[in-house]
C-alpha atoms as a PDB file:
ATOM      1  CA  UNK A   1     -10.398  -0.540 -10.280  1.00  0.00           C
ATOM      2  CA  UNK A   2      -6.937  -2.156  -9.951  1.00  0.00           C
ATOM      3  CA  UNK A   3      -5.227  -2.344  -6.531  1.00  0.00           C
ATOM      4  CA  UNK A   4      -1.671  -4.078  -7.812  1.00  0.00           C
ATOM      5  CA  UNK A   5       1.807  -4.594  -6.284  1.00  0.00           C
ATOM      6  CA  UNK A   6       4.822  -5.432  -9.253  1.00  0.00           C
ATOM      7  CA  UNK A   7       8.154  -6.799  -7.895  1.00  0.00           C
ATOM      8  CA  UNK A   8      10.813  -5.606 -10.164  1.00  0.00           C
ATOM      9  CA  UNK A   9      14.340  -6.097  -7.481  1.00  0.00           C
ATOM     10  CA  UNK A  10      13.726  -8.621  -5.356  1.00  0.00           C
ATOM     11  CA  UNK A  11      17.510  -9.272  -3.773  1.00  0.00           C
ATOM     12  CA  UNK A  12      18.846  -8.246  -0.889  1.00  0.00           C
ATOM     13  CA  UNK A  13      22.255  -5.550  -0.042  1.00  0.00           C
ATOM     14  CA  UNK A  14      23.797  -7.599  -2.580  1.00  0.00           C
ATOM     15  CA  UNK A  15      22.145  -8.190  -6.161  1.00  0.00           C
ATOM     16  CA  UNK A  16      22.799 -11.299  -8.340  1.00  0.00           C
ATOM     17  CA  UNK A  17      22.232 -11.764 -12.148  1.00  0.00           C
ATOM     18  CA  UNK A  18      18.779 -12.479 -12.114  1.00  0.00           C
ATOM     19  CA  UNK A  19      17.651  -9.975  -8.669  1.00  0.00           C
ATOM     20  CA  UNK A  20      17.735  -6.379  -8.650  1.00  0.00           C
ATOM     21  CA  UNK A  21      17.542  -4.038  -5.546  1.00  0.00           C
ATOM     22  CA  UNK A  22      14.319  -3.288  -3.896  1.00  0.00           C
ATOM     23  CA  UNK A  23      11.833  -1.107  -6.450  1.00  0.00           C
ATOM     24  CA  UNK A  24       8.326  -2.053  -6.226  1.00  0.00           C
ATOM     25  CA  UNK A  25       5.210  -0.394  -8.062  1.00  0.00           C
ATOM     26  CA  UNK A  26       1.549  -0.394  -6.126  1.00  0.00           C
ATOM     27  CA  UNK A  27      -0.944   0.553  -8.374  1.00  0.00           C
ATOM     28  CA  UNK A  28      -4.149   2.332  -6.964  1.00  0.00           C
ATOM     29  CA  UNK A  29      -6.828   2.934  -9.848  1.00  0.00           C
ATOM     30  CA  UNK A  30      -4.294   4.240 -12.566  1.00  0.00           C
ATOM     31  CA  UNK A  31      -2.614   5.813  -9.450  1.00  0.00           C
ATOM     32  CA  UNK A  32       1.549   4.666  -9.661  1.00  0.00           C
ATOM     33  CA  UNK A  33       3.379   4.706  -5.943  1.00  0.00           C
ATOM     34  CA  UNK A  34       7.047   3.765  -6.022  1.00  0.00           C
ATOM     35  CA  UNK A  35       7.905   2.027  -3.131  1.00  0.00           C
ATOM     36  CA  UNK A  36      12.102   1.619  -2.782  1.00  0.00           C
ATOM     37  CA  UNK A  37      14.238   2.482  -5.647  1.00  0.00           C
ATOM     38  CA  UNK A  38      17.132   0.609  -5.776  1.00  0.00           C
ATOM     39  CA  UNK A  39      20.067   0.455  -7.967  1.00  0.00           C
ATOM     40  CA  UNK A  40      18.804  -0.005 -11.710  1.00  0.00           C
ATOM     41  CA  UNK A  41      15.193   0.965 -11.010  1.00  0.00           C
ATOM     42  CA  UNK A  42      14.446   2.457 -13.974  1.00  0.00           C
ATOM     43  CA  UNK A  43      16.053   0.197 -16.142  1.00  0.00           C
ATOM     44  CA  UNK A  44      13.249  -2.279 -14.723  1.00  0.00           C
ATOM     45  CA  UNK A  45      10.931   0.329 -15.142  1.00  0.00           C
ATOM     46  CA  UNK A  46      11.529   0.557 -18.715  1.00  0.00           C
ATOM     47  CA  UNK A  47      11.867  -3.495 -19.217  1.00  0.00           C
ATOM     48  CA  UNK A  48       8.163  -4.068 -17.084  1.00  0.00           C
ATOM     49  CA  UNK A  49       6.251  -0.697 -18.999  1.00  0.00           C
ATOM     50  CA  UNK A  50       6.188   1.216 -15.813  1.00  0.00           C
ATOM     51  CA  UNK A  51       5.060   5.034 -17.099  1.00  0.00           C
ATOM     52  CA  UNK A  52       7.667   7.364 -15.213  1.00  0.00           C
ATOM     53  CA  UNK A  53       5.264  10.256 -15.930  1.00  0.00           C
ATOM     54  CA  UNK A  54       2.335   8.413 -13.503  1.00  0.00           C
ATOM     55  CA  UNK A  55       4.526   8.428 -10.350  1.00  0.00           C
ATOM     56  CA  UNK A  56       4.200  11.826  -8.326  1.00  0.00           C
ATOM     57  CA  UNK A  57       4.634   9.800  -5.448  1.00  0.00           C
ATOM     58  CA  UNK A  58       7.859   7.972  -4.331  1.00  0.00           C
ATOM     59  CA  UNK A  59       8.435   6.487  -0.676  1.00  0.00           C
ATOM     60  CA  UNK A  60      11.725   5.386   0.578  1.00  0.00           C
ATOM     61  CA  UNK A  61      11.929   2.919   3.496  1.00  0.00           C
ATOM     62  CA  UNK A  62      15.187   3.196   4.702  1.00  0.00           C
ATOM     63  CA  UNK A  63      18.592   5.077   3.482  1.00  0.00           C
ATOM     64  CA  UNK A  64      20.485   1.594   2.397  1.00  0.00           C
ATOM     65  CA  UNK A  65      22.128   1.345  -0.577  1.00  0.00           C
ATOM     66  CA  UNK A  66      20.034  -0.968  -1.886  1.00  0.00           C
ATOM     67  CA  UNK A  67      16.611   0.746  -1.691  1.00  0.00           C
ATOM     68  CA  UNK A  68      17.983   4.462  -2.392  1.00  0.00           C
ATOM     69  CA  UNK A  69      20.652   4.212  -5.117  1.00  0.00           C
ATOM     70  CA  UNK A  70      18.923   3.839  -8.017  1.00  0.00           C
ATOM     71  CA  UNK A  71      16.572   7.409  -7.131  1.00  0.00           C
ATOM     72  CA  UNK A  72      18.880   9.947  -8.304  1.00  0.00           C
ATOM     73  CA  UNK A  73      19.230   8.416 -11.623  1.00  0.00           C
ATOM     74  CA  UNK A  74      15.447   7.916 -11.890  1.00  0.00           C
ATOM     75  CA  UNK A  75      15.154  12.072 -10.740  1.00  0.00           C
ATOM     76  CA  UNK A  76      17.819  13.082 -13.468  1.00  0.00           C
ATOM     77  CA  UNK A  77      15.905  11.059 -15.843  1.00  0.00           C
ATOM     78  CA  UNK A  78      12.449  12.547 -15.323  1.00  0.00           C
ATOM     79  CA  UNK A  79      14.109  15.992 -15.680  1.00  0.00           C
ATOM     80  CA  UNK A  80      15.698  14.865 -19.361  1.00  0.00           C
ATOM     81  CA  UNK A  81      12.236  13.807 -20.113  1.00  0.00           C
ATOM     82  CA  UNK A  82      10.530  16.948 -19.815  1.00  0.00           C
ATOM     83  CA  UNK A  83       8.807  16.692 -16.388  1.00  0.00           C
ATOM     84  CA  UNK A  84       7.227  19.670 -15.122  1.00  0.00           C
ATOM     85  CA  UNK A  85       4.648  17.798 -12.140  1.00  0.00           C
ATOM     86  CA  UNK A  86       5.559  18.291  -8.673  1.00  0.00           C
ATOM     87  CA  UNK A  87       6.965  15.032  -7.276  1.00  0.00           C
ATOM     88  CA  UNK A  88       6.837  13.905  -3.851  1.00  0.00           C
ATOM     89  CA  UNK A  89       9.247  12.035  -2.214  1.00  0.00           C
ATOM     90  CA  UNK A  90       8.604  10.172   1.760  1.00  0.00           C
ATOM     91  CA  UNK A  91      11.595   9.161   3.185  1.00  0.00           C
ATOM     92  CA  UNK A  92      13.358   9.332   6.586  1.00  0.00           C
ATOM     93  CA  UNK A  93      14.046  12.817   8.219  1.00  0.00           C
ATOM     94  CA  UNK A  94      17.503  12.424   7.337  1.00  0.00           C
ATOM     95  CA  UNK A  95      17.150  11.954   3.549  1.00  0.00           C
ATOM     96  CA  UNK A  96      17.046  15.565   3.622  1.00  0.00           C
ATOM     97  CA  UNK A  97      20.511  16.269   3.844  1.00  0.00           C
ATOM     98  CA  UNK A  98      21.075  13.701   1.020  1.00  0.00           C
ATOM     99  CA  UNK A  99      18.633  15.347  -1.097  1.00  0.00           C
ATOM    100  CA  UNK A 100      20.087  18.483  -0.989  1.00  0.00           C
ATOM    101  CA  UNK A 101      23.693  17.750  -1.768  1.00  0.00           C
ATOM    102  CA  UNK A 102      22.275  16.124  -5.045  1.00  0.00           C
ATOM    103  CA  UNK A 103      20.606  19.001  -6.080  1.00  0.00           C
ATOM    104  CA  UNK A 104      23.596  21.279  -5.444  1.00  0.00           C
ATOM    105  CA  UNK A 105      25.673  19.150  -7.397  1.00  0.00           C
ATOM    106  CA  UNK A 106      23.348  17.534 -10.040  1.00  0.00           C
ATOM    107  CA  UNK A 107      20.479  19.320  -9.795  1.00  0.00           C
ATOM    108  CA  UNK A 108      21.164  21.579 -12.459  1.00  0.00           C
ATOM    109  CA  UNK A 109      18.699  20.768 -15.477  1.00  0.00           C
ATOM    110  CA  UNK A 110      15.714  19.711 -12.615  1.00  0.00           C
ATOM    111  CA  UNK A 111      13.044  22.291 -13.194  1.00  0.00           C
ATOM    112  CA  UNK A 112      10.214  20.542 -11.591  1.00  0.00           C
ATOM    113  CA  UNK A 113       9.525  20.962  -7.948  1.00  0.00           C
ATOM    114  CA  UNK A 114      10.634  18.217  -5.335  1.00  0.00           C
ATOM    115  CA  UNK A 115       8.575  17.871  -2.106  1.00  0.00           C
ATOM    116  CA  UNK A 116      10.591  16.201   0.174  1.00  0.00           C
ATOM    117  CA  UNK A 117       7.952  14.447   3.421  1.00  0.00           C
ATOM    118  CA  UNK A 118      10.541  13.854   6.652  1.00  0.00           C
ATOM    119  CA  UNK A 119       9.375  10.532   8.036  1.00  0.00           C
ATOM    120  CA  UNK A 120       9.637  10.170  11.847  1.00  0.00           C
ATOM    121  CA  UNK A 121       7.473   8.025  14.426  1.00  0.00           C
ATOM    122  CA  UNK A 122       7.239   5.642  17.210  1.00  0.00           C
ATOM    123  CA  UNK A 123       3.597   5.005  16.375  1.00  0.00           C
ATOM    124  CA  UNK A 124       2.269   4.205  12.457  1.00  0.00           C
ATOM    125  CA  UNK A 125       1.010   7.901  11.286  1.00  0.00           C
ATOM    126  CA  UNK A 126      -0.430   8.992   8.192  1.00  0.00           C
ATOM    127  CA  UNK A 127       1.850  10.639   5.894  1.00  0.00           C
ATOM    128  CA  UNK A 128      -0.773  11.139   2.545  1.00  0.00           C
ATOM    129  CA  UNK A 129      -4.644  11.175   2.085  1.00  0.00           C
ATOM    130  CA  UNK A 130      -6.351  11.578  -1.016  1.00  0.00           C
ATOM    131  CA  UNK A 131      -9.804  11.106  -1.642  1.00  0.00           C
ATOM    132  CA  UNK A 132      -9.468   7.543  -2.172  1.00  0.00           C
ATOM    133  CA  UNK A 133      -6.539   6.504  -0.087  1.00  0.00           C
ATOM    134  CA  UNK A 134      -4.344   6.991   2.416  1.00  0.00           C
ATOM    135  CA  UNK A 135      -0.742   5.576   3.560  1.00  0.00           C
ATOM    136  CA  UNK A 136       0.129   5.214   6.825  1.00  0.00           C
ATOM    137  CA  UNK A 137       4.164   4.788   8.309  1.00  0.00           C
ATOM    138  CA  UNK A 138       5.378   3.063  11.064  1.00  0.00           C
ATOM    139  CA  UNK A 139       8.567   1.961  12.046  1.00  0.00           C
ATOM    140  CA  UNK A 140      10.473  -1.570  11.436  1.00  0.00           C
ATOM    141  CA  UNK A 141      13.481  -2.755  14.008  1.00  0.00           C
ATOM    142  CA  UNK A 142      16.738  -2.249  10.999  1.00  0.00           C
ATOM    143  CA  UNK A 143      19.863  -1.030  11.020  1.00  0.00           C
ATOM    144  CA  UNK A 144      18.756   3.359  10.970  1.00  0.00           C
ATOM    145  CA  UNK A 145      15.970   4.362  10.721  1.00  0.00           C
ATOM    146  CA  UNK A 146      13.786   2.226   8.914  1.00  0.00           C
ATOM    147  CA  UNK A 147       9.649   2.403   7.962  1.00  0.00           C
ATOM    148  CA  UNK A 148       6.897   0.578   6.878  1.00  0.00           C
ATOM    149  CA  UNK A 149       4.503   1.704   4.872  1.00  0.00           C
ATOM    150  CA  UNK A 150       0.307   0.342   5.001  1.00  0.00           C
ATOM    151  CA  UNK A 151      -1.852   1.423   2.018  1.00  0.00           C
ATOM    152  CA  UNK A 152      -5.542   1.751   2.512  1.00  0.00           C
ATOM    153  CA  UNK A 153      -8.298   2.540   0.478  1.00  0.00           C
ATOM    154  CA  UNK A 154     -10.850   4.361   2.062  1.00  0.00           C
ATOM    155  CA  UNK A 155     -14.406   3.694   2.634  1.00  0.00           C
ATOM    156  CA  UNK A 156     -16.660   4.238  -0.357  1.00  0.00           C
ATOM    157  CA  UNK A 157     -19.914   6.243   0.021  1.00  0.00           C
ATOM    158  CA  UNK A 158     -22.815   4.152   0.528  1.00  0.00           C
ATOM    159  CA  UNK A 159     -25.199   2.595  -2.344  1.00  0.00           C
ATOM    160  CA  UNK A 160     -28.967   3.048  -2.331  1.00  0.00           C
ATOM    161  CA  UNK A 161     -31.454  -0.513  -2.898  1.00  0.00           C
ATOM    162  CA  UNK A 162     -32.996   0.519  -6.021  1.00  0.00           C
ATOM    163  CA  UNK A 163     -35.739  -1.326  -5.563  1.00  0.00           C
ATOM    164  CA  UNK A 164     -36.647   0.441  -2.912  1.00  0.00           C
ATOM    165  CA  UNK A 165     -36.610   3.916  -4.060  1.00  0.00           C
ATOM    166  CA  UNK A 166     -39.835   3.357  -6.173  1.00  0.00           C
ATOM    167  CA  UNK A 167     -41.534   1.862  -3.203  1.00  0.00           C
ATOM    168  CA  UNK A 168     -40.791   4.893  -0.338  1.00  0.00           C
ATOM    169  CA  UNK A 169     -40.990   7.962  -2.814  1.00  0.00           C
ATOM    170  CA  UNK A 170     -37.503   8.410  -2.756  1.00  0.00           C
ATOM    171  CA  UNK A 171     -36.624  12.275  -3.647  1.00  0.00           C
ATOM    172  CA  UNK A 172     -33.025  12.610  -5.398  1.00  0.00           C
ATOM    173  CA  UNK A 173     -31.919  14.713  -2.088  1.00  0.00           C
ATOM    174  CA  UNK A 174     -33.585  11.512   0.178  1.00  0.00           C
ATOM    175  CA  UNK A 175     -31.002   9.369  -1.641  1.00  0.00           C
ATOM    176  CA  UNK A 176     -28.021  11.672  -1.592  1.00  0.00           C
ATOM    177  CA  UNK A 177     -28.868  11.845   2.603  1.00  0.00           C
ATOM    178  CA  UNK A 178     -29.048   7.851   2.678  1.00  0.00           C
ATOM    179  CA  UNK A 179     -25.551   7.393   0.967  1.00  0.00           C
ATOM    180  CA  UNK A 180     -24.264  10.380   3.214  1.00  0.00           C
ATOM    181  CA  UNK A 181     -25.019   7.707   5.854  1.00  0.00           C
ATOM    182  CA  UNK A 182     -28.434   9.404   7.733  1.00  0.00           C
ATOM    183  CA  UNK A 183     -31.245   8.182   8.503  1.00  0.00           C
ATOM    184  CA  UNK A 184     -34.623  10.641   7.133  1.00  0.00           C
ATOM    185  CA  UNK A 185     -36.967  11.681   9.015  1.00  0.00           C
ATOM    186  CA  UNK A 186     -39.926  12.717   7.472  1.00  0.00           C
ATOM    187  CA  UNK A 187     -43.786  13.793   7.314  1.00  0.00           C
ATOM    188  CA  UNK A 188     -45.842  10.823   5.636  1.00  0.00           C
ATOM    189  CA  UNK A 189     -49.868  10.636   5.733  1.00  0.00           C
ATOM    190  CA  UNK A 190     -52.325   7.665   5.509  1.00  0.00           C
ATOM    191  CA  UNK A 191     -56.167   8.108   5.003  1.00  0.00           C
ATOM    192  CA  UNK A 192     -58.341   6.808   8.180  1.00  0.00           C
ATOM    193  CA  UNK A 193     -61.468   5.439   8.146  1.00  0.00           C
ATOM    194  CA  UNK A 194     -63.575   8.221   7.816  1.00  0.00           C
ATOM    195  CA  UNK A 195     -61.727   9.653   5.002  1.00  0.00           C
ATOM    196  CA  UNK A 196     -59.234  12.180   6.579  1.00  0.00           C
ATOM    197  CA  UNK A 197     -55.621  12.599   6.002  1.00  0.00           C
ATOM    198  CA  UNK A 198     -53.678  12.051   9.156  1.00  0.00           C
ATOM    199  CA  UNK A 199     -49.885  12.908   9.068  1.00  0.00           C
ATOM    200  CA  UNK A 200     -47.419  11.523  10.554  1.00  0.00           C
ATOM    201  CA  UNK A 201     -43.678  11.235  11.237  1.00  0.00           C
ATOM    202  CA  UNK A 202     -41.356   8.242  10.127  1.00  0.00           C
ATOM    203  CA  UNK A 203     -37.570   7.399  10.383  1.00  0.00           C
ATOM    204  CA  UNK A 204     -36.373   5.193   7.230  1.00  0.00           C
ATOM    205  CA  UNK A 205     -33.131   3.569   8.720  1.00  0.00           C
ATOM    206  CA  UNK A 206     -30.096   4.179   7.047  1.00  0.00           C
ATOM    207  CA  UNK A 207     -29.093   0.505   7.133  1.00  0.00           C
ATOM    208  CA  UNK A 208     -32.089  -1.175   5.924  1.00  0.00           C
ATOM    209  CA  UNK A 209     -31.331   1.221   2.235  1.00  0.00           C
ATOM    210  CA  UNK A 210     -28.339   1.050   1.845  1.00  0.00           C
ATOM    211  CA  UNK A 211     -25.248  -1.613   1.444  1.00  0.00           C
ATOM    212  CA  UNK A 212     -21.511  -1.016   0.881  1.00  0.00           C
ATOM    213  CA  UNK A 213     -20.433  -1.125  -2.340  1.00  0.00           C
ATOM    214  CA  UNK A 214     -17.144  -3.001  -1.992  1.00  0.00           C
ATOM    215  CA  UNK A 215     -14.791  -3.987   0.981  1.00  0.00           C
ATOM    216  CA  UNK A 216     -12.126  -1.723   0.456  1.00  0.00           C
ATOM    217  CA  UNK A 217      -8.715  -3.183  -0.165  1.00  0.00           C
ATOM    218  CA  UNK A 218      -5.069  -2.331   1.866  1.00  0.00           C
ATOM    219  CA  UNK A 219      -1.601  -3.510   1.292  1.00  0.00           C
ATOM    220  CA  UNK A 220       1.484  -3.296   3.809  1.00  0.00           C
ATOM    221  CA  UNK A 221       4.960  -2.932   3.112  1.00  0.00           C
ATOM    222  CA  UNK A 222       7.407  -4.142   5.829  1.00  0.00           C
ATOM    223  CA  UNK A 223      11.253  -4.355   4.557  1.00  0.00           C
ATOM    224  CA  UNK A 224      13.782  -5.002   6.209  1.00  0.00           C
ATOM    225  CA  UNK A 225      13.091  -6.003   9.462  1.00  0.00           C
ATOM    226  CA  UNK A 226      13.298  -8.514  12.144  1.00  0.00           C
ATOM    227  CA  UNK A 227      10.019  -9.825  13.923  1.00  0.00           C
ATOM    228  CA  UNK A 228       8.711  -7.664  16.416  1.00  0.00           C
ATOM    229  CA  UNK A 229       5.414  -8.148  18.229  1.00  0.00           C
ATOM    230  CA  UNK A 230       3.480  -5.048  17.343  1.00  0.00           C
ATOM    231  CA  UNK A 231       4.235  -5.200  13.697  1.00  0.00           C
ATOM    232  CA  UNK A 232       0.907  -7.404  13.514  1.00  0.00           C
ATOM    233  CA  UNK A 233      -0.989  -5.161  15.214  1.00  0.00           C
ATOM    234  CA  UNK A 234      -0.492  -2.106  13.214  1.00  0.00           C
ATOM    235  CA  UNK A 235      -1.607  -3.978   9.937  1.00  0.00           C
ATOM    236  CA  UNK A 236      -3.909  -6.214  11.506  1.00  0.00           C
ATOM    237  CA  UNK A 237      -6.557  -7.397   8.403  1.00  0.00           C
ATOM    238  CA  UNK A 238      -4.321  -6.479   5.461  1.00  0.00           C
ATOM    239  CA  UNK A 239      -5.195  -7.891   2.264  1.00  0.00           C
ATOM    240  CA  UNK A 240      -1.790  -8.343   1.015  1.00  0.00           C
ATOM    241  CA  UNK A 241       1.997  -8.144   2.783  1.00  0.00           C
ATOM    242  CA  UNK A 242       5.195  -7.858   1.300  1.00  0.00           C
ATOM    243  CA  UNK A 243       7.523  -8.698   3.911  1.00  0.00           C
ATOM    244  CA  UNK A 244      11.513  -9.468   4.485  1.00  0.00           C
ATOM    245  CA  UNK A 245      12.388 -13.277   4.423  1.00  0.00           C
ATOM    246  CA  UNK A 246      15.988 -12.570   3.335  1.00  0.00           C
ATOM    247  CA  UNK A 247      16.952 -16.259   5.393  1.00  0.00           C
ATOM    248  CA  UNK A 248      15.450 -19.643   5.466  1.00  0.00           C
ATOM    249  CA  UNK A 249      15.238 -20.903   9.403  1.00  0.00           C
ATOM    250  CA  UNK A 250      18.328 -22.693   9.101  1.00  0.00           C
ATOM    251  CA  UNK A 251      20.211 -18.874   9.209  1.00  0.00           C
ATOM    252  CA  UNK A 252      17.604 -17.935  11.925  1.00  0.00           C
ATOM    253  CA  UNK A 253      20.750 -16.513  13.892  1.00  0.00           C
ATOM    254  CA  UNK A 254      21.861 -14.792  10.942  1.00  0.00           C
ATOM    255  CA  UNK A 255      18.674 -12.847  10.589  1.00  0.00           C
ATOM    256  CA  UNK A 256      18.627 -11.469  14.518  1.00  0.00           C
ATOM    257  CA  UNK A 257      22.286 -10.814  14.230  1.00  0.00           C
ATOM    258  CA  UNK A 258      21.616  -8.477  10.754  1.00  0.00           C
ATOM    259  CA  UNK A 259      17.848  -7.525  11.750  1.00  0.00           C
ATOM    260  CA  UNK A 260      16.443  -9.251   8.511  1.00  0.00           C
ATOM    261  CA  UNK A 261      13.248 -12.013   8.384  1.00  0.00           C
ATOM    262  CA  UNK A 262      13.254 -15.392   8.072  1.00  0.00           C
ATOM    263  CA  UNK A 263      10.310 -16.853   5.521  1.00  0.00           C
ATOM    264  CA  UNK A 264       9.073 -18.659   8.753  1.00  0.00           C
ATOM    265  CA  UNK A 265       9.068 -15.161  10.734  1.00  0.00           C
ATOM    266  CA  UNK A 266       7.647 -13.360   7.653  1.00  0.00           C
ATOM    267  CA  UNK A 267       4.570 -16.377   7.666  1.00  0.00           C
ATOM    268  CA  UNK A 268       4.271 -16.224  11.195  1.00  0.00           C
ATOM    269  CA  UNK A 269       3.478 -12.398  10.714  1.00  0.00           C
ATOM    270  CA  UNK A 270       1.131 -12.973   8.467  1.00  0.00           C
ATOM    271  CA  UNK A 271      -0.869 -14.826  10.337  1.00  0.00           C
ATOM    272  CA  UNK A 272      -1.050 -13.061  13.889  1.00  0.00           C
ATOM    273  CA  UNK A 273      -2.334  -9.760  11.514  1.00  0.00           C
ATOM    274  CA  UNK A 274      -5.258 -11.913   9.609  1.00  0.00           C
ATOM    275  CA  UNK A 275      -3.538 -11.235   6.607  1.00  0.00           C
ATOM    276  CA  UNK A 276      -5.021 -12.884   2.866  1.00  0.00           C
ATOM    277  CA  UNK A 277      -2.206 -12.830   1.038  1.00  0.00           C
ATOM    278  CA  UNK A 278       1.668 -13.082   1.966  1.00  0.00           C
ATOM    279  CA  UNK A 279       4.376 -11.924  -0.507  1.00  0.00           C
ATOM    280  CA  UNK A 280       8.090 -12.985  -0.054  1.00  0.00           C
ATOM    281  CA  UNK A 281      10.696 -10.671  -1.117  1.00  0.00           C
ATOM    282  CA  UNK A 282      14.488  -9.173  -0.380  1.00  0.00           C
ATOM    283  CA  UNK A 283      16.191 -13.156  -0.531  1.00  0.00           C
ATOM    284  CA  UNK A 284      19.739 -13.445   0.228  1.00  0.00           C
ATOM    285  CA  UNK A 285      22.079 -13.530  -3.046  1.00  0.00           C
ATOM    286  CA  UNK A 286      23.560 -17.417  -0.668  1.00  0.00           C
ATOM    287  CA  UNK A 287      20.327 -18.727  -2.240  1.00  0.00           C
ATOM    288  CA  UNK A 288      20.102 -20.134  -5.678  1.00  0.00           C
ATOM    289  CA  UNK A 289      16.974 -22.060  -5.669  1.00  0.00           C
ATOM    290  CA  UNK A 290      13.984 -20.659  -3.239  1.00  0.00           C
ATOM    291  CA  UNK A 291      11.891 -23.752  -2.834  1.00  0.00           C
ATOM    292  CA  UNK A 292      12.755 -24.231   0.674  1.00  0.00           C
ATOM    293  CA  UNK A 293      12.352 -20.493   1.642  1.00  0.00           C
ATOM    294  CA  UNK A 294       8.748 -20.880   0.084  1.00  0.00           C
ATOM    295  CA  UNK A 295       8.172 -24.318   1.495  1.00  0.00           C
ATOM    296  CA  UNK A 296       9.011 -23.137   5.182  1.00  0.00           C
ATOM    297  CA  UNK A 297       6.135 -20.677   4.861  1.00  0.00           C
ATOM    298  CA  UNK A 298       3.733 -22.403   3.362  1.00  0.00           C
ATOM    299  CA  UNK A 299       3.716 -25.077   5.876  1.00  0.00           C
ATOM    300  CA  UNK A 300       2.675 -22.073   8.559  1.00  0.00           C
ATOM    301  CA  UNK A 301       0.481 -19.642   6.392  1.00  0.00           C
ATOM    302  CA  UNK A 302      -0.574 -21.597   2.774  1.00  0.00           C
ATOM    303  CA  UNK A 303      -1.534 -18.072   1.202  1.00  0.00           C
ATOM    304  CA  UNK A 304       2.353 -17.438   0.602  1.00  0.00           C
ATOM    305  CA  UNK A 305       3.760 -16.311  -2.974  1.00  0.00           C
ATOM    306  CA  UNK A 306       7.511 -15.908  -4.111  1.00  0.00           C
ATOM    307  CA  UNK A 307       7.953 -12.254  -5.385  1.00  0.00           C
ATOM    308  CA  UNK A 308      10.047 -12.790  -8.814  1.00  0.00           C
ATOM    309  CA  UNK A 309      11.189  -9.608 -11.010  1.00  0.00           C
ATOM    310  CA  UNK A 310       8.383  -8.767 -13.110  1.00  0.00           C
ATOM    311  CA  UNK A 311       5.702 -10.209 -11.138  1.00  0.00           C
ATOM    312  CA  UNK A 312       2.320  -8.693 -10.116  1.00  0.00           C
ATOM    313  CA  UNK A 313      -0.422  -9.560  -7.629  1.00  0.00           C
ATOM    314  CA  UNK A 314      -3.568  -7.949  -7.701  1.00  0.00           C
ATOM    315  CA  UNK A 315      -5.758  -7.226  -4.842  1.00  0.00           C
ATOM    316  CA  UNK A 316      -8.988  -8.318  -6.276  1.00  0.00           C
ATOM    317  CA  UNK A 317     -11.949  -6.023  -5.408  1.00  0.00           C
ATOM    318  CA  UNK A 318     -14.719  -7.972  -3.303  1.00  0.00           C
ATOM    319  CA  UNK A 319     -18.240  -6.287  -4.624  1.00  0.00           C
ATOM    320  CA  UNK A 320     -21.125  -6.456  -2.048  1.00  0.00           C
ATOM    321  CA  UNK A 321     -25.096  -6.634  -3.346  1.00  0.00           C
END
């Protein structure tokens, strides 16, 4: 059951030869999400093996350049391919407006349906839910409106101890209540001492049947943005962040002045929400080496990884007995 995040544009506003604009694919069991689509985003696509046919799902985290221009190629593209799926698009409210001056001039040969989902809070809400997952926006402190987006699986349905349904008699609809999460309560007997059958009522606990079958898994996206205090909060116990460090300390007053991350910030984030693993991403095009960037956050949170184009990190799935 994979639970992946590929990098394929790591730079920031302004791209380099070897860093493309923000485009990121999280993979959810066989499920594709875009996350950003920057200039050349399919073209990455294409080069990493990404299926444009899986994604139904696209969610834009702000309306910069450099996370939004390379979506109306990508739409065009999916038309001249054939696709007839409904495809969803989250994005701020105002996206709208954008949306719908491409499809009055270019929107000619698009015969599928696009389902454009306004993004507005103050407060992280949930913006899908499937029967396996569910995402979850909240805004980050950028230039516009700009959101974050936490990806959670949800909470499997409970696992019975085999060897215990020998043992209690368990009945298939005993087992189907137990995973439901009840407790049963039912009529038992036991023979006395003279011989009769006396009945009586028992309560098999729910927890002493039954375990979780895995810890499910959750990823947060949070780019751009300078720190802000509740940011940990909302995705406190993550698995996995991908978060702005577009500066090294050294342009800490760089990163207020433009609302961006230092790798030091993006660390310290990491740790105040219990995170496991920390991902690096949107650098600067001022940097041509990033051993500093990644050395700065290592020293605060060790579980630190430089995103690179082509890259993916998996969320490995922790099985309980």
């Amino acid at each position: 059951m994979e639970f992946s995040f590929l990098t394929m544009g790591t730079a920031s506003a302004l791209p380099t030869a070897n860093r493309y604009p923000s485009a990121h694919i999280l993979t959810v069991r066989e499920r594709l999400f875009l996350i950003d689509c920057g200039e050349g985003a399919q073209m990455q696509m294409r080069k990493f093996g990404v299926s444009f046919a899986k994604i139904d799902h696209i969610f834009i985290s702000h309306l910069h350049g450099d996370h939004l221009f390379g979506l109306f190629g990508l739409l065009s593209t999916m038309a001249m391919a054939g696709r007839s799926g409904d495809l969803h698009i989250y994005a701020p409210e105002s996206f709208g407006r954008i949306l719908s001056f491409f499809m009055e001039e270019f929107g000619e040969g698009i015969k599928y349906k696009i389902d454009f989902h306004p993004v507005k809070c103050k407060e992280p809400v949930q913006i899908f839910d499937s029967r396996q997952l569910e995402v979850f926006a909240f805004p980050l402190v950028h230039r516009g409106e700009t959101y974050g987006f936490i990806f959670k699986e949800k909470t499997p349905q409970l696992n019975v101890h085999k060897h215990l349904i020998g043992p209690h008699n368990l009945s298939l609809y005993d087992i189907a209540r137990l995973k439901e999460g009840n407790d049963l309560v039912r009529t038992a007997t036991f023979t006395d001492e003279d011989g009769s059958v006396v009945e009586y009522e028992e309560t098999l606990k729910n927890e002493d049947f039954t375990y979780l079958p895995y810890k499910p898994r959750s990823f947060a996206y949070c780019t751009d943005t300078m720190p802000f205090r509740r940011l940990a909060g909302w995705i406190k116990g993550v698995d996995m962040i991908y978060h702005d460090s577009t500066y090294t300390k050294e342009y800490e007053d760089l990163a207020k002045s433009t609302l961006h991350s230092t790798s030091a910030a993006a660390a310290c984030c990491a740790i105040e929400a219990g995170a496991k693993k920390l991902v690096l991403g949107h650098y600067s095009s001022r940097y041509k080496s990033l051993d500093t960037m990644l050395e700065e956050a290592k020293a605060i949170f060790p579980e630190t990884y430089l995103a690179k184009e082509g890259m993916k990190f998996e969320i490995e799935l922790e099985k309980f007995k």
